[in-house]
PDB file of N, CA and C in Angstrom:
ATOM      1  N   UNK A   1       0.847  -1.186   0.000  1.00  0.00           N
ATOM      2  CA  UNK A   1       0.000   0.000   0.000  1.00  0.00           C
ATOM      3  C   UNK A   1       0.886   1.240   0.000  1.00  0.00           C
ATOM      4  N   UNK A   2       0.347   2.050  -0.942  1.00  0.00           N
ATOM      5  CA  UNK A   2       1.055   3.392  -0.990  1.00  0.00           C
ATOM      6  C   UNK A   2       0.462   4.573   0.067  1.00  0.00           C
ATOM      7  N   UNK A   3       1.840   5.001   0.523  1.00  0.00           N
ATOM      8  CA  UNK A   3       0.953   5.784   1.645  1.00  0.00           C
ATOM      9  C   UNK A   3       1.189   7.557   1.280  1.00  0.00           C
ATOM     10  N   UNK A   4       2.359   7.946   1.086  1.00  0.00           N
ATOM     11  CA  UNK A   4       3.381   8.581   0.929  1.00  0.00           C
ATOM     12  C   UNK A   4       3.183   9.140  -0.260  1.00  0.00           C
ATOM     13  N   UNK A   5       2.873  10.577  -0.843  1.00  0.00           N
ATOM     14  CA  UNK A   5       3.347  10.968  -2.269  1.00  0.00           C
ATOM     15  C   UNK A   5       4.830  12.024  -1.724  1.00  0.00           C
ATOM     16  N   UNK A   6       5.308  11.928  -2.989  1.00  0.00           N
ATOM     17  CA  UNK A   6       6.784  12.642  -2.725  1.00  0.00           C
ATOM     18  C   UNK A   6       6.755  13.118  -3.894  1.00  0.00           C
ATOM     19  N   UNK A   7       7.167  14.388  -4.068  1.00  0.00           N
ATOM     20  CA  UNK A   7       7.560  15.191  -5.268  1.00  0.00           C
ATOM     21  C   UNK A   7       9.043  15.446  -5.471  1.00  0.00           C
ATOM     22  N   UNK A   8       9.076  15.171  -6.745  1.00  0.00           N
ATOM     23  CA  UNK A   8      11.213  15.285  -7.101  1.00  0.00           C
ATOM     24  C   UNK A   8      11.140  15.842  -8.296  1.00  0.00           C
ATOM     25  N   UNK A   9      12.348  16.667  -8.216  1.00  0.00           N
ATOM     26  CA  UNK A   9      12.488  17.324  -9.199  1.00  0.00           C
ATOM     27  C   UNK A   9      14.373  16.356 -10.165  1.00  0.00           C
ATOM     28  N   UNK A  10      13.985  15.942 -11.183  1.00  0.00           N
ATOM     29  CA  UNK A  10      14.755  15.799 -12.150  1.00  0.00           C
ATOM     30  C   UNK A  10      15.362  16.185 -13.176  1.00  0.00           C
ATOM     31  N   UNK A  11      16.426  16.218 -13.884  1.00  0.00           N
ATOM     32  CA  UNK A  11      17.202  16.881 -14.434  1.00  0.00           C
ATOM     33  C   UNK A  11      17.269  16.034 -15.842  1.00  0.00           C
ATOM     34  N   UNK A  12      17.018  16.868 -16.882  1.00  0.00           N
ATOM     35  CA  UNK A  12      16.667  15.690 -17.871  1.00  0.00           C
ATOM     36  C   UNK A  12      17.293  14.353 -18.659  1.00  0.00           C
ATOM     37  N   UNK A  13      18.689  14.272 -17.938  1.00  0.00           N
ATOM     38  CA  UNK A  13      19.389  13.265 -18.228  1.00  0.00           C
ATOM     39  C   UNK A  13      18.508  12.328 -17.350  1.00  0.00           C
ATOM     40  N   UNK A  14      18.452  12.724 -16.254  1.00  0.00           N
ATOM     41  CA  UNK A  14      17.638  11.517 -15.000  1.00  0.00           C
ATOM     42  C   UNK A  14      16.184  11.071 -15.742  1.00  0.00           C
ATOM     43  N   UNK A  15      15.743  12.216 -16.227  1.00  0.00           N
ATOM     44  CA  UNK A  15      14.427  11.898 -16.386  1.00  0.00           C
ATOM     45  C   UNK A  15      13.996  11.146 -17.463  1.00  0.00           C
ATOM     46  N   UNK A  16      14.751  11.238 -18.457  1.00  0.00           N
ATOM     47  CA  UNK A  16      14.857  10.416 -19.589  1.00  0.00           C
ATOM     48  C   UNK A  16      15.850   8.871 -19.518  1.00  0.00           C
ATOM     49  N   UNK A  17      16.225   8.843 -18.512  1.00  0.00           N
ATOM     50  CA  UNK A  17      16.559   7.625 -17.884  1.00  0.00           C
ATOM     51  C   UNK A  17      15.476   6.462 -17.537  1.00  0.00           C
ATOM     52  N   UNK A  18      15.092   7.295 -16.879  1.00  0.00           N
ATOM     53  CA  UNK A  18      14.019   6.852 -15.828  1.00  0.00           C
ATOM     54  C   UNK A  18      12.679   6.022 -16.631  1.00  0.00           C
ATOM     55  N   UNK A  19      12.376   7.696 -17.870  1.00  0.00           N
ATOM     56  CA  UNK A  19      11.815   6.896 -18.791  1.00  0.00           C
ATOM     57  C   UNK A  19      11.623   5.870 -19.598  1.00  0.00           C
ATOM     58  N   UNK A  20      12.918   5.544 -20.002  1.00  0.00           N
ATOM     59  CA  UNK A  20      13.484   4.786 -21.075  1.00  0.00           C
ATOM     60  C   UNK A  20      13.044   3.282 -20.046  1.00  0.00           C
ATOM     61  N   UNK A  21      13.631   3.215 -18.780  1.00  0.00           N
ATOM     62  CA  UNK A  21      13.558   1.839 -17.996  1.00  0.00           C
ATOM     63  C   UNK A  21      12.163   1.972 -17.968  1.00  0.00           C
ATOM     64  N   UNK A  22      11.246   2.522 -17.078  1.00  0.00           N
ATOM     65  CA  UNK A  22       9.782   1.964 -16.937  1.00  0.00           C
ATOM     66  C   UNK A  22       9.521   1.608 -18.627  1.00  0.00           C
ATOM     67  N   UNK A  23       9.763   2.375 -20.259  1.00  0.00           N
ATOM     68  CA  UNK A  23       9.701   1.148 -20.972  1.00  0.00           C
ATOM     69  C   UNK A  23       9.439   0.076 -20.851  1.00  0.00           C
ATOM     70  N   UNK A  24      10.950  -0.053 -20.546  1.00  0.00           N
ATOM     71  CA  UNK A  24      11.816  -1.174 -21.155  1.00  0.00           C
ATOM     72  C   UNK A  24      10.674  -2.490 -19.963  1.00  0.00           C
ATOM     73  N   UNK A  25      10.499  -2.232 -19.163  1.00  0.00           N
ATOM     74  CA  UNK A  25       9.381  -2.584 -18.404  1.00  0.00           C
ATOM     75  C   UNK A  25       8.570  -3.139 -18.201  1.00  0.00           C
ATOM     76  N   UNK A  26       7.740  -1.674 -19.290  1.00  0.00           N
ATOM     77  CA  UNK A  26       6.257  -2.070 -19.359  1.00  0.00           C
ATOM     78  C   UNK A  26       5.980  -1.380 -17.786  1.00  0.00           C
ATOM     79  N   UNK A  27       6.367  -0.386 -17.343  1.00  0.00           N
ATOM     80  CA  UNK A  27       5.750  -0.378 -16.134  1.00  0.00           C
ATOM     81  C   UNK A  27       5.688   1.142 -16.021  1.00  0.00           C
ATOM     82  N   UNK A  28       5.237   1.923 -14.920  1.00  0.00           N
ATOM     83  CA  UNK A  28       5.775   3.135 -14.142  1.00  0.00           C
ATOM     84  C   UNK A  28       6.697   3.669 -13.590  1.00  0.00           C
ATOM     85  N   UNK A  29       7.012   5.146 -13.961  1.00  0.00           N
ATOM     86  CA  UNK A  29       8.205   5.830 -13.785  1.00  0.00           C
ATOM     87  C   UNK A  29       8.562   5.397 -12.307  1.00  0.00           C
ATOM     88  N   UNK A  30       7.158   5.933 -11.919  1.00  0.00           N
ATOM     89  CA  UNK A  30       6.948   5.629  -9.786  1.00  0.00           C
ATOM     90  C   UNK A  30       7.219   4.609  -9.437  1.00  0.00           C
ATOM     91  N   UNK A  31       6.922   3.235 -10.052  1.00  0.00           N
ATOM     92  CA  UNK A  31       7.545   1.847 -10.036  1.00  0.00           C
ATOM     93  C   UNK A  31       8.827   1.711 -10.668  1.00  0.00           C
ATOM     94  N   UNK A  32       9.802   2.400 -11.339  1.00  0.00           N
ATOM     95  CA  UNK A  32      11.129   2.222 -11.473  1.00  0.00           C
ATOM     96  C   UNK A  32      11.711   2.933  -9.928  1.00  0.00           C
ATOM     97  N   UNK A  33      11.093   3.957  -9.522  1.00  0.00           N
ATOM     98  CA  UNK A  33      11.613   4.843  -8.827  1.00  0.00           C
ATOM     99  C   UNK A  33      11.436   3.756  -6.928  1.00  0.00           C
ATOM    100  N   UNK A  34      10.187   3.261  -7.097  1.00  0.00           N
ATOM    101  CA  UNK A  34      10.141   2.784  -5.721  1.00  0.00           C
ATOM    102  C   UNK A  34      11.144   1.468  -5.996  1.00  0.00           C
ATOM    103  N   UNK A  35      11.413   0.664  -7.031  1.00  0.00           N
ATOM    104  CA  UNK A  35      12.415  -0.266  -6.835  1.00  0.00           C
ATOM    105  C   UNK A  35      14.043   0.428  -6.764  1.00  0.00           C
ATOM    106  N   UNK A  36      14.243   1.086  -7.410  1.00  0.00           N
ATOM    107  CA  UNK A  36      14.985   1.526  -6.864  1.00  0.00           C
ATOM    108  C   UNK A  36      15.552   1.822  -4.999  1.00  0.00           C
ATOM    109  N   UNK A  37      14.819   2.721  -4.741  1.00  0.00           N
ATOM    110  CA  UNK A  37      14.262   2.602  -3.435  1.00  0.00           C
ATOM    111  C   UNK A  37      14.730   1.450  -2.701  1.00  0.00           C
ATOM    112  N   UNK A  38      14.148   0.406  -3.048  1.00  0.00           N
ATOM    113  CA  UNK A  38      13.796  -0.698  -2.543  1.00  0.00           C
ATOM    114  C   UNK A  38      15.036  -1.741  -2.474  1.00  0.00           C
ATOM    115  N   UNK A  39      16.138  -1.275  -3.569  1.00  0.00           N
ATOM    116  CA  UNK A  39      17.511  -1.896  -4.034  1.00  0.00           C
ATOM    117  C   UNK A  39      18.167  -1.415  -2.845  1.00  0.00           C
ATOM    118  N   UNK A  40      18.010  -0.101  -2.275  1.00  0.00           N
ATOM    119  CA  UNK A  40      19.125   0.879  -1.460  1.00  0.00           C
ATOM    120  C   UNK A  40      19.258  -0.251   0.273  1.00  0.00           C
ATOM    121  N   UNK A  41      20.443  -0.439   0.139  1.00  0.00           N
ATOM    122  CA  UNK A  41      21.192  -1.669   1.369  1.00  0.00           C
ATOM    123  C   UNK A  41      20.476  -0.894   2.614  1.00  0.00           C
ATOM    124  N   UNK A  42      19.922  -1.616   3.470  1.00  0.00           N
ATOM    125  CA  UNK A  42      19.662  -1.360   4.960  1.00  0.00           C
ATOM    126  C   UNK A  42      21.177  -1.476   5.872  1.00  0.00           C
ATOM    127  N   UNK A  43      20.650  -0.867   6.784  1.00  0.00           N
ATOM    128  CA  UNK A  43      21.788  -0.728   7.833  1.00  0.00           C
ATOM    129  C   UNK A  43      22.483  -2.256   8.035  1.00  0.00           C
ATOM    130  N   UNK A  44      21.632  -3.131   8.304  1.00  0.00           N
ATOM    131  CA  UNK A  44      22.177  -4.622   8.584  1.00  0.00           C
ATOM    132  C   UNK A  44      23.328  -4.935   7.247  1.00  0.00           C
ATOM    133  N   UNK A  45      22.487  -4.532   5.728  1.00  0.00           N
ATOM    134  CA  UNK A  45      23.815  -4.528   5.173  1.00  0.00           C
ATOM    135  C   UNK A  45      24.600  -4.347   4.655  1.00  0.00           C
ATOM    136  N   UNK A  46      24.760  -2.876   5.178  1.00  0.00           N
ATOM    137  CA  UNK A  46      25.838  -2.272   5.476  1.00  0.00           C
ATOM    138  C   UNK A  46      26.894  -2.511   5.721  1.00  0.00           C
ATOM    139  N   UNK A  47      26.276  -2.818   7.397  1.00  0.00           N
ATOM    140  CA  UNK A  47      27.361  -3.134   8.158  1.00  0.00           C
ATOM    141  C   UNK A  47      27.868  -4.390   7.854  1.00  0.00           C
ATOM    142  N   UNK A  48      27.219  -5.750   7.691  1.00  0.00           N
ATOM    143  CA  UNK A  48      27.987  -6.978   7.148  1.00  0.00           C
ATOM    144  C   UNK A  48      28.857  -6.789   5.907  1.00  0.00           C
ATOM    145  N   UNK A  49      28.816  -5.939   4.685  1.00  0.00           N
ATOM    146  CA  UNK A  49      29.157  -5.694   3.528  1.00  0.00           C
ATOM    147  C   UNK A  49      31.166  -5.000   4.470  1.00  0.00           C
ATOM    148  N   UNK A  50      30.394  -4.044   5.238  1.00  0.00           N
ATOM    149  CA  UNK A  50      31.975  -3.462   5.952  1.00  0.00           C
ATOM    150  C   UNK A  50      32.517  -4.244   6.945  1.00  0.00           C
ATOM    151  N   UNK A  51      31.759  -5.753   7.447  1.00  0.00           N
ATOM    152  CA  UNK A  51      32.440  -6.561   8.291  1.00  0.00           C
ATOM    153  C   UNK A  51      33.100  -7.466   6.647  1.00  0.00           C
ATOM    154  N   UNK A  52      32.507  -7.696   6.127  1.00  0.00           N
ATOM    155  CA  UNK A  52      33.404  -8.913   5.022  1.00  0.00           C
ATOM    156  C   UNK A  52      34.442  -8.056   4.794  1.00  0.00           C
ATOM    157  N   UNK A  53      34.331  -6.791   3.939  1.00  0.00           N
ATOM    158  CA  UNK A  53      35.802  -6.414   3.416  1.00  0.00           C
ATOM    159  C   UNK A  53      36.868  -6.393   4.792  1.00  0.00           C
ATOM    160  N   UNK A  54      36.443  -5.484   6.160  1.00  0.00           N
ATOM    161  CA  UNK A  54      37.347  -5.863   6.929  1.00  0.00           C
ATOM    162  C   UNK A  54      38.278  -7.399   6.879  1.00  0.00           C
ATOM    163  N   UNK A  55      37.246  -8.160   7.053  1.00  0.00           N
ATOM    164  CA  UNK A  55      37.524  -9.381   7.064  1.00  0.00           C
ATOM    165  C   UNK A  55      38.295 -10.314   5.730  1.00  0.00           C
ATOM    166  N   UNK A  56      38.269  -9.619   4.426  1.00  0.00           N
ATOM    167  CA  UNK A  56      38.685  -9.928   3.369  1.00  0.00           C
ATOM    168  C   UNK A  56      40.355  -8.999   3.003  1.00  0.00           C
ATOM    169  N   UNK A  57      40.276  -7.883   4.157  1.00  0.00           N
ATOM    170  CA  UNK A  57      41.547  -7.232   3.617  1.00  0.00           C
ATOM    171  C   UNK A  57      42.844  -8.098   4.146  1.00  0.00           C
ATOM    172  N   UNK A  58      43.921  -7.313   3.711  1.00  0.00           N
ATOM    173  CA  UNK A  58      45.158  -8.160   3.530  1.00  0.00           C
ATOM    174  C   UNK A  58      46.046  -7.708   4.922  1.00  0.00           C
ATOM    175  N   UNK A  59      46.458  -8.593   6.019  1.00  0.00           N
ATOM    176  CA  UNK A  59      47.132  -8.269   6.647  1.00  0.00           C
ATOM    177  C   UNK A  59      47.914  -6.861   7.098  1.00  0.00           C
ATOM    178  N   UNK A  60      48.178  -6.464   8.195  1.00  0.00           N
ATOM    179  CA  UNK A  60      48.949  -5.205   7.896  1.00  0.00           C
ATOM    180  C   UNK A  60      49.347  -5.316   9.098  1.00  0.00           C
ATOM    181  N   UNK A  61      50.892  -4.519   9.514  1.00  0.00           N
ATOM    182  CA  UNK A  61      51.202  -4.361  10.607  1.00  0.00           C
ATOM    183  C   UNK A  61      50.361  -3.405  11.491  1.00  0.00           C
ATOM    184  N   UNK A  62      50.137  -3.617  12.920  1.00  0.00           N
ATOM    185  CA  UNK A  62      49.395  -2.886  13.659  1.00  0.00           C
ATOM    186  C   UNK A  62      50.422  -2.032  14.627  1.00  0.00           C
ATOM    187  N   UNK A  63      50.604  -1.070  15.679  1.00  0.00           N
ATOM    188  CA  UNK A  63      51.920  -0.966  16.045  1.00  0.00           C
ATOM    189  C   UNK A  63      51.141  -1.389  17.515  1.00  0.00           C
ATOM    190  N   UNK A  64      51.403  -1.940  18.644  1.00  0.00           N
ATOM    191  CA  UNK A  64      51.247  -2.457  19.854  1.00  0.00           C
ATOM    192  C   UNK A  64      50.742  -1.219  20.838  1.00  0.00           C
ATOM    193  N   UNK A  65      51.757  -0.170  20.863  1.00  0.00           N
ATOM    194  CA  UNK A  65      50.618   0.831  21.479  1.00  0.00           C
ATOM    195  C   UNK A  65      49.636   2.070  20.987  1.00  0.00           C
ATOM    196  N   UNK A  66      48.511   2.180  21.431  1.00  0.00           N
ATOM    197  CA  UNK A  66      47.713   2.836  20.677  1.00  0.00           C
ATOM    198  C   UNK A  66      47.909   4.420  20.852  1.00  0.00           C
ATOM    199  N   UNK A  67      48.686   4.684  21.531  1.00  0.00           N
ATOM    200  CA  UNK A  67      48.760   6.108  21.215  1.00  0.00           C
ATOM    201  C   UNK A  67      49.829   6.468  19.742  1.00  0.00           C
ATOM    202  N   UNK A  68      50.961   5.047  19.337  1.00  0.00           N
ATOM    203  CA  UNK A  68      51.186   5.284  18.064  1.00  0.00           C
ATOM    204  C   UNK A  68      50.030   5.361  16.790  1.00  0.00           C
ATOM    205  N   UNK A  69      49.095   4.649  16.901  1.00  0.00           N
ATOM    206  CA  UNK A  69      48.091   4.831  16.217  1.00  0.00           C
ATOM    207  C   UNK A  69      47.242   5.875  16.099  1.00  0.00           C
ATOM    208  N   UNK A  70      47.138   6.802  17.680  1.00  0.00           N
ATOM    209  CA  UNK A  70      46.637   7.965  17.671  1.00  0.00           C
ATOM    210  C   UNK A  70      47.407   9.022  16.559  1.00  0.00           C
ATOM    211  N   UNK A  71      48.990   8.561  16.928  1.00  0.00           N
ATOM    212  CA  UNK A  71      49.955   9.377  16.287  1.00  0.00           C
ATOM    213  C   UNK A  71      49.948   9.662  14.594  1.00  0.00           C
ATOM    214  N   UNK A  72      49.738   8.260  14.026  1.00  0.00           N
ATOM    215  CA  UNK A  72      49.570   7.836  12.964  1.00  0.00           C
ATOM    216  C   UNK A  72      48.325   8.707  12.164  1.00  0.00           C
ATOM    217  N   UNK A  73      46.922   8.603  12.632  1.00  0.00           N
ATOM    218  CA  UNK A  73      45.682   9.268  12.367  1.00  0.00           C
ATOM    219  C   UNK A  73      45.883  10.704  12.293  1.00  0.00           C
ATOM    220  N   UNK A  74      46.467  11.250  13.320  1.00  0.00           N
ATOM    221  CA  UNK A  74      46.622  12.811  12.694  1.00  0.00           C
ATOM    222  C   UNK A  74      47.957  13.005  12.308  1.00  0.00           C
ATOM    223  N   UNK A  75      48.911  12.462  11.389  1.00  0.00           N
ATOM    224  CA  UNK A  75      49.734  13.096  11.020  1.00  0.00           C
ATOM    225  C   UNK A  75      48.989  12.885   9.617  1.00  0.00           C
ATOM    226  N   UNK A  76      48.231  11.715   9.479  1.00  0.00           N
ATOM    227  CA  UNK A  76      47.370  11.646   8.144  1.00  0.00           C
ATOM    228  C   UNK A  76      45.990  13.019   7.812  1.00  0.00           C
ATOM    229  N   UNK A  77      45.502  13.209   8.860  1.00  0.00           N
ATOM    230  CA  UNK A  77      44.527  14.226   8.571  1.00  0.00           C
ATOM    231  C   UNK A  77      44.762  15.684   8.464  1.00  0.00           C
TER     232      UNK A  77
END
């Protein structure tokens, strides 16, 4: 059930995008637009998406005390 109207303003590259897919379709602009929507990752995964890469990156030295790491962070920022 639709509850919600929302008004957007598009730019005509977007809008002729947009068009072209509900086409391609057979459907509504508003139905390309709510799947869209509907594609966009929830918080849960998110955060699993940023636990795998953690978990997928490549080793690295850590230095043992953390105020070198403090040290490290702002000589970078």
């Amino acid at each position: 059930m639709v509850d919600h109207r929302v008004q957007i303003l598009l730019d005509d590259e977007r809008y002729k995008k947009v068009v072209r897919e509900a086409e391609r379709r057979g459907t509504s602009i508003a139905a390309v637009i709510r799947d869209a929507i509907d594609r966009l990752p929830t918080d849960l995964e998110a955060r699993r998406a940023a636990i795998a890469a953690i978990l997928a990156a490549e080793p690295m030295p850590v230095p043992q005390d953390p105020a070198d790491l403090r040290r490290e962070r702002g000589a970078r920022a």
